[in-house]
C-alpha atoms as a PDB file:
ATOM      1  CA  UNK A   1     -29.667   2.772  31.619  1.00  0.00           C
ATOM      2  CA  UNK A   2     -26.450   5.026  30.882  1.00  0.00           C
ATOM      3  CA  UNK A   3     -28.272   7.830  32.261  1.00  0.00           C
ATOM      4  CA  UNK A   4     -28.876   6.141  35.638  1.00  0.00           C
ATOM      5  CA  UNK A   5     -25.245   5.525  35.714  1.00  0.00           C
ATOM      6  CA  UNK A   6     -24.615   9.220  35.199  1.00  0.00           C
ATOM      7  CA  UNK A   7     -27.120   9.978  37.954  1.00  0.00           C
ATOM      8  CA  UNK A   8     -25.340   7.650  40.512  1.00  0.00           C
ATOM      9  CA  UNK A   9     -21.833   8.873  39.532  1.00  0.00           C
ATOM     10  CA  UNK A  10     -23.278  12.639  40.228  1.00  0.00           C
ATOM     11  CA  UNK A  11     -24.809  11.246  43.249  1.00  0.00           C
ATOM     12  CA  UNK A  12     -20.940   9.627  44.387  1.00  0.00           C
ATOM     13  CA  UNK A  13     -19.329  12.917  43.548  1.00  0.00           C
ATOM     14  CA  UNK A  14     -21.417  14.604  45.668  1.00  0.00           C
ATOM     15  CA  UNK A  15     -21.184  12.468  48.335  1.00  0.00           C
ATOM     16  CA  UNK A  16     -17.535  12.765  48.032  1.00  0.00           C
ATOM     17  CA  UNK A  17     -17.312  16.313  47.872  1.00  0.00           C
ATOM     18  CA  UNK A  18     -19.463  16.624  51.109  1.00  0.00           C
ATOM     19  CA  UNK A  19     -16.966  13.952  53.007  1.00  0.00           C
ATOM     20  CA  UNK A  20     -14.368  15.683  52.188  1.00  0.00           C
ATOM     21  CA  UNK A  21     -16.144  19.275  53.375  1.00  0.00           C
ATOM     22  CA  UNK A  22     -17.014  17.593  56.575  1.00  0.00           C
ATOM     23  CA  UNK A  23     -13.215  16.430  56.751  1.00  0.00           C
ATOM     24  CA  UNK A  24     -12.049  19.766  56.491  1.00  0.00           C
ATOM     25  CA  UNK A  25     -14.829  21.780  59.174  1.00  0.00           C
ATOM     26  CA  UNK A  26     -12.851  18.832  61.427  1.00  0.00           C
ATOM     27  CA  UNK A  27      -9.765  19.952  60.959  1.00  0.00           C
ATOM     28  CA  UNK A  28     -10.554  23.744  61.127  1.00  0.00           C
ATOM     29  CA  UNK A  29     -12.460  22.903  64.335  1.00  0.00           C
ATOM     30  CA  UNK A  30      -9.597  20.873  65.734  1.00  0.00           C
ATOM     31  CA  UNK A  31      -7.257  23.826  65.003  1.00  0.00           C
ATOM     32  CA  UNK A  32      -9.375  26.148  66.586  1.00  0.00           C
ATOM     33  CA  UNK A  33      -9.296  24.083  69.797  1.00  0.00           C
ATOM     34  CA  UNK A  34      -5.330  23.866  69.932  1.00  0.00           C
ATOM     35  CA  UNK A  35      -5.010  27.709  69.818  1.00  0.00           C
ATOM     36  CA  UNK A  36      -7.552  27.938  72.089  1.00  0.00           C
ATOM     37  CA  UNK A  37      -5.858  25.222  74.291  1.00  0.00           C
ATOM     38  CA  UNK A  38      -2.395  27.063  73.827  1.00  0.00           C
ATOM     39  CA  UNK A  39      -3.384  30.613  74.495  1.00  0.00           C
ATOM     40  CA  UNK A  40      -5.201  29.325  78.180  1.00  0.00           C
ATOM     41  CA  UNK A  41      -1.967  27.639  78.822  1.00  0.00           C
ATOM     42  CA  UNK A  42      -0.183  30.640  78.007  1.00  0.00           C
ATOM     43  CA  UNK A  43      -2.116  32.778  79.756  1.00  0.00           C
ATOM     44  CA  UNK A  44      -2.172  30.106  82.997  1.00  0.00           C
ATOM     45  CA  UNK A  45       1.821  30.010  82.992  1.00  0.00           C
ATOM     46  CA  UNK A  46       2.574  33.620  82.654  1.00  0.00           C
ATOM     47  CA  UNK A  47      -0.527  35.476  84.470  1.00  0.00           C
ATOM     48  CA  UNK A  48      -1.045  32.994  87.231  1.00  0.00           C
ATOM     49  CA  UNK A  49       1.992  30.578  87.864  1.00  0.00           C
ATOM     50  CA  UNK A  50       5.607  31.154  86.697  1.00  0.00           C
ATOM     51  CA  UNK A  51       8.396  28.498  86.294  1.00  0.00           C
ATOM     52  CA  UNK A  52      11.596  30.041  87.276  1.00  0.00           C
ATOM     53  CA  UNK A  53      15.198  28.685  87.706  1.00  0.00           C
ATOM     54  CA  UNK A  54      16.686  29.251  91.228  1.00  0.00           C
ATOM     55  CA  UNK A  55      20.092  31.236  90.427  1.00  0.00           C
ATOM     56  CA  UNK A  56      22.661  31.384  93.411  1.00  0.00           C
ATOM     57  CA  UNK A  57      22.743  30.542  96.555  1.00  0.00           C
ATOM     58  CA  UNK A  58      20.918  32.707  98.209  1.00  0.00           C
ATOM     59  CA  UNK A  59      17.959  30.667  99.924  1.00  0.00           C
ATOM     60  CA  UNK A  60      20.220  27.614 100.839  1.00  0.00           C
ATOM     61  CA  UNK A  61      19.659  25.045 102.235  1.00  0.00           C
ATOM     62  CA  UNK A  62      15.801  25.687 101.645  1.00  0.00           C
ATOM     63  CA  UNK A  63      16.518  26.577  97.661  1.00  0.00           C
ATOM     64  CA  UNK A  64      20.018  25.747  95.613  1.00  0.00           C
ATOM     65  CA  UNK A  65      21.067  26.687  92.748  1.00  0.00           C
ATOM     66  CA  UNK A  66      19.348  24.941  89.579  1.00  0.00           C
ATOM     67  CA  UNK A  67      16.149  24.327  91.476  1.00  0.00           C
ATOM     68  CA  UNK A  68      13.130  24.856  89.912  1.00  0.00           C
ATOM     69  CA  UNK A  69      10.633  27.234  91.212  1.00  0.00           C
ATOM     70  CA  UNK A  70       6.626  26.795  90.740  1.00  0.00           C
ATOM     71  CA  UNK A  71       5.219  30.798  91.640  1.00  0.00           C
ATOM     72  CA  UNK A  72       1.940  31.881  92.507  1.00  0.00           C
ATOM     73  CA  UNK A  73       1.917  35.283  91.025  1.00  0.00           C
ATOM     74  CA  UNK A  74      -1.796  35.988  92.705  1.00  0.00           C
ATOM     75  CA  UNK A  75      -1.318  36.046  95.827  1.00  0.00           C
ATOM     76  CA  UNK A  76      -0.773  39.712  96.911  1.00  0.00           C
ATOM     77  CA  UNK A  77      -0.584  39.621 101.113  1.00  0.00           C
ATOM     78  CA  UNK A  78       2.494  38.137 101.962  1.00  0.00           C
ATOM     79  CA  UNK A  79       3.137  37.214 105.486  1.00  0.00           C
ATOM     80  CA  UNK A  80       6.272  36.429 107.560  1.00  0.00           C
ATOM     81  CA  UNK A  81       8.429  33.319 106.481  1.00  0.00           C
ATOM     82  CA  UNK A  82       6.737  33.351 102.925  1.00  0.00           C
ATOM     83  CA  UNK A  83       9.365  32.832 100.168  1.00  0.00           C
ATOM     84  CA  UNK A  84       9.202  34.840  97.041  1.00  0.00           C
ATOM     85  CA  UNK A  85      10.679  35.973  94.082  1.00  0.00           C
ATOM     86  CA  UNK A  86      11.385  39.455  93.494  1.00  0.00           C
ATOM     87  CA  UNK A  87      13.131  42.199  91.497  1.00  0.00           C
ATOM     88  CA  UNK A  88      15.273  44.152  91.921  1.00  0.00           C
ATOM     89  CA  UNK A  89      17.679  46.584  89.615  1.00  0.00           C
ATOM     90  CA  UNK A  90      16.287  44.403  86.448  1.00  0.00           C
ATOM     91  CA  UNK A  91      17.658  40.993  88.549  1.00  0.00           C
ATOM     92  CA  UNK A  92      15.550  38.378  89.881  1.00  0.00           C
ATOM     93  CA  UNK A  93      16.367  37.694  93.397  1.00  0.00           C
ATOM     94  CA  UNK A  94      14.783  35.046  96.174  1.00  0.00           C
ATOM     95  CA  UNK A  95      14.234  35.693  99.674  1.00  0.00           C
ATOM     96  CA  UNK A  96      12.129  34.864 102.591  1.00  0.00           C
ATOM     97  CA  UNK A  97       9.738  37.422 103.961  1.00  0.00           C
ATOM     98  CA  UNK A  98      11.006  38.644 107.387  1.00  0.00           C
ATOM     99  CA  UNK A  99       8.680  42.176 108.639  1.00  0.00           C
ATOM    100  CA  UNK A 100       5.965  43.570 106.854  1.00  0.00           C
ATOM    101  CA  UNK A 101       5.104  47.538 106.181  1.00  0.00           C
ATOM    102  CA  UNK A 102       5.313  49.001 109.919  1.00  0.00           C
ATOM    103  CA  UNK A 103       7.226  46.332 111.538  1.00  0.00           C
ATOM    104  CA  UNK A 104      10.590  47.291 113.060  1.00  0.00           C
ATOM    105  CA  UNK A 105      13.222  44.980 112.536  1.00  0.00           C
ATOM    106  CA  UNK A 106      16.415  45.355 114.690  1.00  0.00           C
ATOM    107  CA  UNK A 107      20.026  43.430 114.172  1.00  0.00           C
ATOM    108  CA  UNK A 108      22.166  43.632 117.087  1.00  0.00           C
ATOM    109  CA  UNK A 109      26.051  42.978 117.121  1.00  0.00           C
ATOM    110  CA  UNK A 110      25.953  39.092 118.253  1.00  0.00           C
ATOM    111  CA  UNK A 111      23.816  38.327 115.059  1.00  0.00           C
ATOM    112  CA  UNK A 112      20.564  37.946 116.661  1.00  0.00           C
ATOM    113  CA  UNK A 113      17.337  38.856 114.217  1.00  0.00           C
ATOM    114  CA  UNK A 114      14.301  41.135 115.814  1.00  0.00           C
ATOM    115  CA  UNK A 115      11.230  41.825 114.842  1.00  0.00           C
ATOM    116  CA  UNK A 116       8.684  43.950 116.169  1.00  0.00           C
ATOM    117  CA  UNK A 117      11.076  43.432 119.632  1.00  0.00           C
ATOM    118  CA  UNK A 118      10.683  39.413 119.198  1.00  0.00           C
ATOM    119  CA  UNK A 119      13.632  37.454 118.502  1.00  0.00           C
ATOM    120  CA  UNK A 120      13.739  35.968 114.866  1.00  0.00           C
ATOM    121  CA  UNK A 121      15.366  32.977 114.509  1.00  0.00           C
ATOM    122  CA  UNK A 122      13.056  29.631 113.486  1.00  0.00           C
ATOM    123  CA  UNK A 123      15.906  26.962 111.538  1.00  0.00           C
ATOM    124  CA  UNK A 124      17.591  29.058 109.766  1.00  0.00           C
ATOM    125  CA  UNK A 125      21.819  28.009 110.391  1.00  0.00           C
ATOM    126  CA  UNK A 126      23.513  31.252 109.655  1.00  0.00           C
ATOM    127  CA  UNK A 127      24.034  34.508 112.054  1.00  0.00           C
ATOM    128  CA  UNK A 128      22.152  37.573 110.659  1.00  0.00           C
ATOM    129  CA  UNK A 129      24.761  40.175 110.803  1.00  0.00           C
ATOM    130  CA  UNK A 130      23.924  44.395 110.033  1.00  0.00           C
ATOM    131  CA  UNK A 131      25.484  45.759 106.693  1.00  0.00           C
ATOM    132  CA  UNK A 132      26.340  49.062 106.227  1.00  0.00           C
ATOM    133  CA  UNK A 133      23.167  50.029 104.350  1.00  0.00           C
ATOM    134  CA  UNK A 134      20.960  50.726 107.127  1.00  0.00           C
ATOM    135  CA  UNK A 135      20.596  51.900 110.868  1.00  0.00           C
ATOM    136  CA  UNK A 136      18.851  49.497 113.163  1.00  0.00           C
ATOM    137  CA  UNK A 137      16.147  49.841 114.626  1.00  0.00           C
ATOM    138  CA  UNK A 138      14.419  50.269 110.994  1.00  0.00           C
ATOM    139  CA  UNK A 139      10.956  50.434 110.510  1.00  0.00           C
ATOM    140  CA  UNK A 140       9.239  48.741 107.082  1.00  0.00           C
ATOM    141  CA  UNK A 141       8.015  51.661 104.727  1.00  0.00           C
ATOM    142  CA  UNK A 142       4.287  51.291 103.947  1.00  0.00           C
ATOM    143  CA  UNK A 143       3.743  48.970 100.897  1.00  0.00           C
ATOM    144  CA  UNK A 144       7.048  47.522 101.044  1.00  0.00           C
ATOM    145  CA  UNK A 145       8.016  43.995 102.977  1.00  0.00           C
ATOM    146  CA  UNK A 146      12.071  43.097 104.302  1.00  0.00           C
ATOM    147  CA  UNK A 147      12.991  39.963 103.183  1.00  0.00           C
ATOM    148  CA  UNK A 148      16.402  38.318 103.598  1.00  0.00           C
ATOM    149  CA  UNK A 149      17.972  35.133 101.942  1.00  0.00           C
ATOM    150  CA  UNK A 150      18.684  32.152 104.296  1.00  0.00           C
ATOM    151  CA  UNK A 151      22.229  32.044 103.745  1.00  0.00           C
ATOM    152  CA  UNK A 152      22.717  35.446 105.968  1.00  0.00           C
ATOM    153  CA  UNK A 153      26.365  35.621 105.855  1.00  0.00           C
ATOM    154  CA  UNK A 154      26.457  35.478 102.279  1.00  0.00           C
ATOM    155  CA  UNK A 155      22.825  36.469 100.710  1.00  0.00           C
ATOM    156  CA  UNK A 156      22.395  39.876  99.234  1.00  0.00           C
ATOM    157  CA  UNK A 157      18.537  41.309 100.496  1.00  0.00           C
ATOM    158  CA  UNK A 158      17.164  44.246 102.168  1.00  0.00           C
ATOM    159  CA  UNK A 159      20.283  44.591 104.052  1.00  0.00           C
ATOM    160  CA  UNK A 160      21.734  45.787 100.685  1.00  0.00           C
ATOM    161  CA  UNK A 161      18.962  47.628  98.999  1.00  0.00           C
ATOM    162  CA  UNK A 162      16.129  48.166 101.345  1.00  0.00           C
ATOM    163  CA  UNK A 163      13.087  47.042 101.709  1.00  0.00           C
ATOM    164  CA  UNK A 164      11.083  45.760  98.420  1.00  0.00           C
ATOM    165  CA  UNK A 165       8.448  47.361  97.017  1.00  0.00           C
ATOM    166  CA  UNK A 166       5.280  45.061  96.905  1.00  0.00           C
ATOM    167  CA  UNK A 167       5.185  45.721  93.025  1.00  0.00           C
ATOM    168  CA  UNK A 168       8.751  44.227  92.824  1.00  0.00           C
ATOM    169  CA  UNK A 169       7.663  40.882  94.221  1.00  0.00           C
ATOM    170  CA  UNK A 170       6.679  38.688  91.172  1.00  0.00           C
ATOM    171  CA  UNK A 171       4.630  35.909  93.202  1.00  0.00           C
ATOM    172  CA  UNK A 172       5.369  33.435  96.129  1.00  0.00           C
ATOM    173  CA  UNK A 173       7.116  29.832  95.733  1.00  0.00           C
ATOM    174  CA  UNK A 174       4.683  27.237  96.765  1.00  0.00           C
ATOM    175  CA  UNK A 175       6.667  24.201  95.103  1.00  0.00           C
ATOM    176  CA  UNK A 176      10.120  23.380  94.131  1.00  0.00           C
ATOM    177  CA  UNK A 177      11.339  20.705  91.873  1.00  0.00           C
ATOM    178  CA  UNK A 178      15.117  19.860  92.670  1.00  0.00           C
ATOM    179  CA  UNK A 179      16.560  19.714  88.679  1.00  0.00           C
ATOM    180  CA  UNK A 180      20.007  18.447  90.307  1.00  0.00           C
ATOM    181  CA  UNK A 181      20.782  14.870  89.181  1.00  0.00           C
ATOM    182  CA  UNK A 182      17.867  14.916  86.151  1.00  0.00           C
END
């Protein structure tokens, strides 16, 4: 009889011992699917979207200042009127697309935006006045797009530093979250 109480108390223990291994594969296998959960978000928020922080005033009324930016850092053809963020001198900037490589964009003295011999000026408020930088007519280098900020009278853009590179442009904003009043 005492050894059949041995035998069952060996049997318990082992039970135990394999409840407690199966406890422990569980939490190894749950850790393994929070890195693995982690690293695609990771990966999803810095290689295919970026969050970014609207600084300035730049883009306003269409962007403010504290916004927050939801980028598309894909998308590689931009067209006219698309709003991205770029770089430029180690800054991030924000500006609308205006011309693409080839297109000839012309300011003349009244304020009046042309491109390509079409005048420019869809709902954006402000006059687009020339800056010293450049000589109008200008034609877009290849690879390179001229984007200006819809504030024009105040918004630093290709009228300052050229065109931008396509390399410089980090990804176009499809959606904004207004952080003002959170």
């Amino acid at each position: 009889m005492k050894g059949y109480q041995g035998n069952k108390s060996i049997t318990d223990i082992i039970k135990l011992r394999i409840n407690r291994l199966i406890l422990s594969q569980g939490y190894i296998n749950l850790l393994f699917r929070i890195v693995f959960i982690t690293l695609v978000g990771y990966l999803i928020f810095t290689q295919v979207f970026l969050i970014a922080r609207v600084k300035g005033n730049d883009m306003f009324p269409a962007l403010k200042d504290g916004d927050l930016a939801i980028i598309y850092r894909l998308h590689k053809d931009y067209v006219k009127n698309d709003v991205v963020i770029y770089k430029n001198n180690g800054k991030r900037h924000v500006g609308r697309v205006i011309a693409k490589e080839e297109d000839v964009v012309n300011i003349d003295e009244n304020g009046t935006l042309y491109v390509n011999g079409t005048v420019q000026n869809g709902e954006i408020l402000y006059p687009t006045h020339a800056k010293e930088s450049f000589t109008y007519p200008y034609r877009v280098e290849k690879d390179s797009v001229f984007i200006l900020g819809d504030f024009r009278t105040k918004a630093e853009d290709s009228r300052d530093y050229g065109p931008i590179h396509k390399d410089n442009i980090e990804g176009k904003i499809i959606s904004i979250l207004r952080r003002r009043g959170l």
